[in-house]
Protein backbone atom coordinates (compact mmCIF):
# COMPACT_ATOMS: atom_id res chain seq x y z
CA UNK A 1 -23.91 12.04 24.99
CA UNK A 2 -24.18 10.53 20.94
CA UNK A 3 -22.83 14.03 20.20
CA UNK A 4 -19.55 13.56 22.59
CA UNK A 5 -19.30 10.28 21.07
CA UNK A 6 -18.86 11.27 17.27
CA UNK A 7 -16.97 14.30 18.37
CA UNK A 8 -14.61 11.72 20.68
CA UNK A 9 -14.47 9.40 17.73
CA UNK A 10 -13.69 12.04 14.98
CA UNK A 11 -10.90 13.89 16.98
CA UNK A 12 -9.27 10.00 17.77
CA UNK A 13 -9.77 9.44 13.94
CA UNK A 14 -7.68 12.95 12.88
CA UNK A 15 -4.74 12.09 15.59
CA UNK A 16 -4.10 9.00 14.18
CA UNK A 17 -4.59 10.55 10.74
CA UNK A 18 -2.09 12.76 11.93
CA UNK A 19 0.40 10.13 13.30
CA UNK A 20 0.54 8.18 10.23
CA UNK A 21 1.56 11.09 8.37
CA UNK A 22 4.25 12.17 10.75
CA UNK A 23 5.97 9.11 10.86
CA UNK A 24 6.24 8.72 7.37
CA UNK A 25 6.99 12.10 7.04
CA UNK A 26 9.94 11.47 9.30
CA UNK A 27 11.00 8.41 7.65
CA UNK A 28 10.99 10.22 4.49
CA UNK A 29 12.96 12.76 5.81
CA UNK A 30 15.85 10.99 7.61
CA UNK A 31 18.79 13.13 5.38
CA UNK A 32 17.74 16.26 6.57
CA UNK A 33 16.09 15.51 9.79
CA UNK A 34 12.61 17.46 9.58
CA UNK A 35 11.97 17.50 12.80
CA UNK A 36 15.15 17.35 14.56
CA UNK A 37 16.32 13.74 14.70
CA UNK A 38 17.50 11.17 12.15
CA UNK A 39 17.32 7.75 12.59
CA UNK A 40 18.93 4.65 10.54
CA UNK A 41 18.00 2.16 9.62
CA UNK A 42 14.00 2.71 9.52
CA UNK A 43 13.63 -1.15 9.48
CA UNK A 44 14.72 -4.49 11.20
CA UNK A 45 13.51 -7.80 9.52
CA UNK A 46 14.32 -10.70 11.83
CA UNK A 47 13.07 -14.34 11.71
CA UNK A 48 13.48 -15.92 15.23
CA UNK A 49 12.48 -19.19 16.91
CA UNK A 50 10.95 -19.62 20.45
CA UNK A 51 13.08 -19.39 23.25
CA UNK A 52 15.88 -17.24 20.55
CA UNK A 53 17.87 -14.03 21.56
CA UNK A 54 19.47 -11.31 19.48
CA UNK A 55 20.21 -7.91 19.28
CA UNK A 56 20.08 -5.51 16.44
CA UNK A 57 21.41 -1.60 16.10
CA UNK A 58 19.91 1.94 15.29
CA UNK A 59 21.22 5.14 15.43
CA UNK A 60 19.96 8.56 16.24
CA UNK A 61 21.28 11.81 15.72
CA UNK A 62 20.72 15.48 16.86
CA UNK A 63 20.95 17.82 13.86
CA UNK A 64 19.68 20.57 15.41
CA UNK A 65 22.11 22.98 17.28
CA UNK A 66 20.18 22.25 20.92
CA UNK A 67 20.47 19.55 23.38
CA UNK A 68 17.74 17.35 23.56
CA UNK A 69 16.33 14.36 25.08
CA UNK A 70 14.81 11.27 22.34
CA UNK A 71 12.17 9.89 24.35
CA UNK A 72 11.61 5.94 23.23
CA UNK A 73 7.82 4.24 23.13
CA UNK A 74 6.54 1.27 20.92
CA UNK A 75 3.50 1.89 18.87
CA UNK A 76 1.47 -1.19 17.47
CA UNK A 77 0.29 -1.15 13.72
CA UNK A 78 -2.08 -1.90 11.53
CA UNK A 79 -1.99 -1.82 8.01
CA UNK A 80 -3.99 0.71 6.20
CA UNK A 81 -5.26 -2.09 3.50
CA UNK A 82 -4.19 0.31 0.58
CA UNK A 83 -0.45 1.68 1.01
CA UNK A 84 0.91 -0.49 3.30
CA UNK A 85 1.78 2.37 5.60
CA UNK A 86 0.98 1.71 9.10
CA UNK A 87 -1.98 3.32 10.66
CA UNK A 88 -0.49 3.52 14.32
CA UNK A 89 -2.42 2.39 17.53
CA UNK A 90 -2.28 5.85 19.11
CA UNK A 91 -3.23 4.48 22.79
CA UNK A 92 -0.30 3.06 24.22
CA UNK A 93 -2.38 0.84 26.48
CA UNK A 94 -3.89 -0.71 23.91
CA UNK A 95 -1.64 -4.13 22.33
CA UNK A 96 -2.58 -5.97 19.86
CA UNK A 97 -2.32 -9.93 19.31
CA UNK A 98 0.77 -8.70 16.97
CA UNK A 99 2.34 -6.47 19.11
CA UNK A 100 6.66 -6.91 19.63
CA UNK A 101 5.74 -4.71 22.83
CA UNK A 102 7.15 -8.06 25.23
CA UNK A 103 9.81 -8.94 22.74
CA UNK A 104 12.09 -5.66 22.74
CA UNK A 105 14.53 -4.98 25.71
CA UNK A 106 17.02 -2.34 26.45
CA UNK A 107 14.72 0.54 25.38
CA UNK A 108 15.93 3.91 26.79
CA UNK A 109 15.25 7.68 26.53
CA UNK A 110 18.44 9.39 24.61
CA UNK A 111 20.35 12.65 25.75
CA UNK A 112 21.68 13.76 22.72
CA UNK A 113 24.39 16.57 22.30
CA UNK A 114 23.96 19.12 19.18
CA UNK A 115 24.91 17.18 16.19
CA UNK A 116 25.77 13.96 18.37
CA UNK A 117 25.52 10.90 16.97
CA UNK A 118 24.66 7.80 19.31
CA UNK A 119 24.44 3.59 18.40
CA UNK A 120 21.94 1.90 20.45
CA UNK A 121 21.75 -1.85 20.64
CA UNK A 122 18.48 -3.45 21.53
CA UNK A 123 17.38 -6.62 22.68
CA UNK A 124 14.51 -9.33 20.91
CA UNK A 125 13.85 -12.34 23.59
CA UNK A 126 11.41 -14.22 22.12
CA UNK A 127 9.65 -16.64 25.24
CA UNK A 128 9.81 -20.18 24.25
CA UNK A 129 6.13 -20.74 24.64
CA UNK A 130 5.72 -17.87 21.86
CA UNK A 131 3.54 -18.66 18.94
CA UNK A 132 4.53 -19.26 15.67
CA UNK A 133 3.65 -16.08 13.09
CA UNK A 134 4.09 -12.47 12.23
CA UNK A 135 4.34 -9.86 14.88
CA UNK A 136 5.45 -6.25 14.24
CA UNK A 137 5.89 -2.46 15.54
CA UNK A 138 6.96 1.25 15.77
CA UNK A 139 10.05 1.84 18.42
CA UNK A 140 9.76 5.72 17.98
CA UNK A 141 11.86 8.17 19.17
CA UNK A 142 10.52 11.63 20.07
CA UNK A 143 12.63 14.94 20.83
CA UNK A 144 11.95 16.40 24.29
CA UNK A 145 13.82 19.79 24.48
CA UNK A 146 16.07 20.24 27.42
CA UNK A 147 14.88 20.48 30.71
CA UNK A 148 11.05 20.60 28.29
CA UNK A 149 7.95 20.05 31.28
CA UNK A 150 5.54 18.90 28.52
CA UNK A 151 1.69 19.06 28.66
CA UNK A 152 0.02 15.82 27.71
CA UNK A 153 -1.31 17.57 24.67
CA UNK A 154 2.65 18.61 24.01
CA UNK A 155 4.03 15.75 24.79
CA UNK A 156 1.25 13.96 22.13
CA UNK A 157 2.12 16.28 19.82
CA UNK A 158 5.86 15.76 19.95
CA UNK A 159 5.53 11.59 19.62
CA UNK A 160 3.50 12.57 16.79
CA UNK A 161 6.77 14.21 14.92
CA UNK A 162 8.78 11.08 15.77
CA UNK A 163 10.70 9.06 13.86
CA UNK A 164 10.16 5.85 13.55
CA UNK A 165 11.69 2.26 13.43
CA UNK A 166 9.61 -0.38 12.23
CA UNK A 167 10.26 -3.73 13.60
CA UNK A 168 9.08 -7.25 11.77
CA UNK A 169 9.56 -10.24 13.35
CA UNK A 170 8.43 -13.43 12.23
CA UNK A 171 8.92 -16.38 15.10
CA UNK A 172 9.61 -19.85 13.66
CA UNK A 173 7.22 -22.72 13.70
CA UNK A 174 3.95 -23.80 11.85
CA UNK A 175 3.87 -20.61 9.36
CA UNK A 176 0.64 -20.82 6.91
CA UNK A 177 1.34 -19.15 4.04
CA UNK A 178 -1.38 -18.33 1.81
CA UNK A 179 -2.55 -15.26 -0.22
CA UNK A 180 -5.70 -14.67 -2.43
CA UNK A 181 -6.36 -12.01 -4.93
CA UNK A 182 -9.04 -9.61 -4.47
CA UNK A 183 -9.26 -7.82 -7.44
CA UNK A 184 -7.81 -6.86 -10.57
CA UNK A 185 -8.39 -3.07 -11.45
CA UNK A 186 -7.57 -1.14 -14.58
CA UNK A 187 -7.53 2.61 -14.49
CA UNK A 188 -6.52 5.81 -15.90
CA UNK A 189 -4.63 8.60 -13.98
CA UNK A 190 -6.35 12.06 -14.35
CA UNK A 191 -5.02 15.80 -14.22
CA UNK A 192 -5.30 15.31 -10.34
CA UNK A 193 -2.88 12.63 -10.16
CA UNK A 194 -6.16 9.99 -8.81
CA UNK A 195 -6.63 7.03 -10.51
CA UNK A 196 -10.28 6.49 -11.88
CA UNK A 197 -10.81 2.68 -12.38
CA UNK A 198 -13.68 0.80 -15.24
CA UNK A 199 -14.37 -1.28 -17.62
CA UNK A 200 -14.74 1.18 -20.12
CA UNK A 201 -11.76 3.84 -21.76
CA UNK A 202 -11.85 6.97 -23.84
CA UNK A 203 -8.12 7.58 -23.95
CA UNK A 204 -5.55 4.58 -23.06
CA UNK A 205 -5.29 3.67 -19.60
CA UNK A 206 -2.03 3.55 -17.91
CA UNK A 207 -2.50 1.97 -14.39
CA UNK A 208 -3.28 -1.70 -12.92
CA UNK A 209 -4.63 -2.16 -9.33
CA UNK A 210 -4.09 -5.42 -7.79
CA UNK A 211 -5.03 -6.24 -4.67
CA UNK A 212 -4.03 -8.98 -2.41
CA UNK A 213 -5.21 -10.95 0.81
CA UNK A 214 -2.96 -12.23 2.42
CA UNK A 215 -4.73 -15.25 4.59
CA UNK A 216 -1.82 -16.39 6.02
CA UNK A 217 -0.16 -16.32 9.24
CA UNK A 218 3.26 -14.88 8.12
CA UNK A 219 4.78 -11.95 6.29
CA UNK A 220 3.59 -12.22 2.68
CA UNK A 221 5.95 -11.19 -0.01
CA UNK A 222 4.26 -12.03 -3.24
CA UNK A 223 5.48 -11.19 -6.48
CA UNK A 224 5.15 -12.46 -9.97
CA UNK A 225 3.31 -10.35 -13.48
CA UNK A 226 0.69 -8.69 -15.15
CA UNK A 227 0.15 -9.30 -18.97
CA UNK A 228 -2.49 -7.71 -20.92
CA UNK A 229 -3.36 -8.97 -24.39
CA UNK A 230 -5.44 -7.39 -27.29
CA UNK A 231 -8.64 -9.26 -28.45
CA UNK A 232 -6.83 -11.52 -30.63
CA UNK A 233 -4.96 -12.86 -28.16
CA UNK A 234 -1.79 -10.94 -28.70
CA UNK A 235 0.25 -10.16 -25.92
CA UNK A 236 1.02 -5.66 -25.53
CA UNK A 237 2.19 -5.30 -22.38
CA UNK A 238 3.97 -7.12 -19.48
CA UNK A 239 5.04 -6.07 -15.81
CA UNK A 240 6.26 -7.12 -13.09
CA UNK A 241 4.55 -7.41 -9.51
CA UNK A 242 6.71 -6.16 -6.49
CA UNK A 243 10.35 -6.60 -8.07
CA UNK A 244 11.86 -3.98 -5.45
CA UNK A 245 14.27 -5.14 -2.79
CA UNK A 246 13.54 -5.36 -0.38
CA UNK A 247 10.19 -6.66 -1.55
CA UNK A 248 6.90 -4.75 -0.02
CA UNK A 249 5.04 -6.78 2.84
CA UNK A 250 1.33 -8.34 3.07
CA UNK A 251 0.54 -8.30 6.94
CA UNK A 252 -1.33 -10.76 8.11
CA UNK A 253 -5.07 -10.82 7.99
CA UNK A 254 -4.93 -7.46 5.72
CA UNK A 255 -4.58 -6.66 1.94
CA UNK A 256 -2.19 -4.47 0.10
CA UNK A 257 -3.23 -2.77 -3.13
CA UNK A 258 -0.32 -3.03 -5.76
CA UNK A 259 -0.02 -0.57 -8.71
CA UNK A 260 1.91 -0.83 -11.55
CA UNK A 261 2.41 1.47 -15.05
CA UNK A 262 0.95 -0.36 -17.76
CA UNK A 263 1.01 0.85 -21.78
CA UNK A 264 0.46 -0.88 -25.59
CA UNK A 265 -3.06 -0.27 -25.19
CA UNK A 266 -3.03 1.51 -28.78
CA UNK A 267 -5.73 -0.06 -31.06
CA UNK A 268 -9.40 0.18 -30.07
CA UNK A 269 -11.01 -3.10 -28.40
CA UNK A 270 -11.22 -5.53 -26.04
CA UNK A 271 -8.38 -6.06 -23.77
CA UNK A 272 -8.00 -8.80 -20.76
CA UNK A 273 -5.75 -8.82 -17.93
CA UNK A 274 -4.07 -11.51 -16.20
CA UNK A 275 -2.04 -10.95 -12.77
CA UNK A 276 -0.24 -14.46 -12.09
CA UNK A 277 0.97 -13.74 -8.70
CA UNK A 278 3.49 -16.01 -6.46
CA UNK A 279 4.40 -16.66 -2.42
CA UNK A 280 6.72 -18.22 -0.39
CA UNK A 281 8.71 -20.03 -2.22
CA UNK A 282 7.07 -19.83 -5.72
CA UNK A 283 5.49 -23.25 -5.72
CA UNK A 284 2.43 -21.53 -5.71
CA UNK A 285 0.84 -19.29 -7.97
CA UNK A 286 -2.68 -17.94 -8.15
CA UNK A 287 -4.07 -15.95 -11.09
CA UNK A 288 -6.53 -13.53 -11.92
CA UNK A 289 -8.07 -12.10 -15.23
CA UNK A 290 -10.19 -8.57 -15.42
CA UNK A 291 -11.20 -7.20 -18.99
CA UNK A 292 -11.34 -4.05 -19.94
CA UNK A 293 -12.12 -1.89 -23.13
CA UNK A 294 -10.34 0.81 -24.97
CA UNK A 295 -12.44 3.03 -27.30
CA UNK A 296 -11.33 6.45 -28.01
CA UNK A 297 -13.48 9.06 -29.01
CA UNK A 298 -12.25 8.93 -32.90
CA UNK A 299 -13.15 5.49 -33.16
CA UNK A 300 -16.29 5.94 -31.72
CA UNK A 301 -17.19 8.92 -34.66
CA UNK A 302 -16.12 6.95 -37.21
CA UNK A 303 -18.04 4.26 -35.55
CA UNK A 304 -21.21 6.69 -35.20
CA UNK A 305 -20.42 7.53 -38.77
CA UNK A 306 -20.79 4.51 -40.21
CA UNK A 307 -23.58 3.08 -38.65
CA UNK A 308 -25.49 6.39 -39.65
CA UNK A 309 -24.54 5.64 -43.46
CA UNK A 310 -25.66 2.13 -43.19
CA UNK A 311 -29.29 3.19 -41.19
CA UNK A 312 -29.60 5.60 -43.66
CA UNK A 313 -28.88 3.12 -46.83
CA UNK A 314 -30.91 0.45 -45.59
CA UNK A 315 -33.87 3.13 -44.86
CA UNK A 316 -33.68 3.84 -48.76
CA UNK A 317 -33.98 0.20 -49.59
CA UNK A 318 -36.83 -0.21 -47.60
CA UNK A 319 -38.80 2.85 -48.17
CA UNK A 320 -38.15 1.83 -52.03
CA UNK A 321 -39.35 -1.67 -51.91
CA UNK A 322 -41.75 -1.59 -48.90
CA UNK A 323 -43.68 1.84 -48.85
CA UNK A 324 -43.35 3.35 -52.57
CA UNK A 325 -43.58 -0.41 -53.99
CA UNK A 326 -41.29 -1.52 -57.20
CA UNK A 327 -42.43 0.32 -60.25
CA UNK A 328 -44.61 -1.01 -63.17
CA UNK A 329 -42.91 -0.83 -66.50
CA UNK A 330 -44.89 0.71 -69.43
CA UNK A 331 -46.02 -1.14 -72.32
């Protein structure tokens, strides 16, 4: 039984594995339409209050020369802690306290002509008893051939090549915003393309790690900037924190790991790192500091070498005045 357990538990683990990467495979690929579809846009942002109504628009198209069928579902998410992608909830019977599953209307499977193009309109009612806070989802749409009688293992694997709409709503009311920061990381990117984090550098690091909590009960959308200065106190580098539009999300209850290219990390020594990061409206800021050091290998020779002259000079002056003794002059 503990063996059909694990092997239950892995084989959940790999299709969700699997999932993920499909969907943002397919949202990756909406100009050529990898897998048959295209959808746009890939995201709806809407803030709502109890009781409010609206509508909002995607469009799918058939690029493939076949008729087909896009059958509809909404996946929760949660976020991976890292990325930000969205590890999906692959059971659709299972809803989480986030889930938009009672919010959308209008959802329909789509027959779709080769190289048809079709608007649909869907519907958000949010119920006026509705709590205040972040709530989000997938609306996917997978392609079910024509007249296709679909195993349940087929019919996984073809929600698994959706695409994918992501939906965040955030409904009015007594929002908490708050974030924290985690950590501060510094690292270097090797011939692998990983980043190896420390304390401690041989050749100039080139990559900052921050990671933030977001503790709130809204959509987080901090931003703000990293400055590193030498061991003087001189400033070398400066970057900004999540400058793109539109600017990446903090779910609630999860943390998002932001990197960012750093450089002027030239002369050996201490270096420190402050991230000085920003929410809501940018009364509030909360700050961090990490230090780091940057000694590459020449430095440390030299170093070596020096130290080994100075042993080796003050060995002299001791054996000379400590275990041979001064010498007596002659009369």
């Amino acid at each position: 039984m503990l063996i059909k357990k694990i092997i239950a538990s892995v084989g959940t683990a790999l299709v969700a594995a699997f999932a993920v990467f499909q969907l943002a495979a397919a949202q990756s690929q909406q100009e050529n339409g990898g897998n048959g579809l295209q959808i746009s846009p890939t995201r709806t942002e809407l803030s709502l209050s109890p009781g409010e109504h609206k509508e909002f628009d995607v469009t799918l198209k058939n690029i493939t020369s076949g008729e087909l069928t896009a059958e509809v579902s909404i996946n929760d998410f949660k976020s991976d802690g890292v990325t930000g992608n969205p590890q999906i909830v692959v059971d659709p019977n299972e809803r989480t306290p986030t889930s938009i599953y009672n919010f959308i209307g209008n959802l329909e499977s789509v027959k779709l002509k080769p190289g048809q193009t079709k608007q649909l309109t869907l519907d958000v009612d949010i119920p006026a008893d509705a709590t205040p806070g972040a709530y989000y989802g997938i609306i996917r749409y997978a392609v079910i051939p024509k007249g296709g009688v679909l195993s349940d293992r087929e019919r996984q694997l073809a929600l698994n090549a959706s695409v994918g709409h992501l939906v965040l709503i955030e409904i009015a009311g007594e929002i908490n915003e708050q974030i924290q920061i985690d950590n501060l990381a510094i690292g270097k990117t090797n011939d692998n393309g990983e980043i190896k984090t420390g304390s401690f550098f041989f050749s100039s690091p080139d990559k900052s790690l921050l990671t933030i909590n977001n503790l709130g009960n809204g959509f987080s959308r901090p931003f703000g900037n990293i400055t590193i200065n030498g061991m003087f106190g001189g400033e070398v580098f400066n970057a900004e924190v999540n400058n793109a539009e539109p600017k990446a999300i903090v779910l609630p209850a999860s943390t998002r790991v932001f990197t960012n290219d750093i450089g002027g990390i030239k002369i050996p020594g201490r270096y420190t790192a402050t991230a000085a990061i920003a929410y809501g409206n940018g009364g509030e800021v909360v700050t961090y500091k990490a230090s780091f050091w940057y000694l590459p290998i020449w430095f440390l020779l030299i170093l070596a070498a020096v130290l080994t002259l100075i042993s080796l000079w003050l060995y002299r002056r001791y054996k000379k005045h400590y275990v041979s003794g001064p010498k007596k002059k002659r009369k």
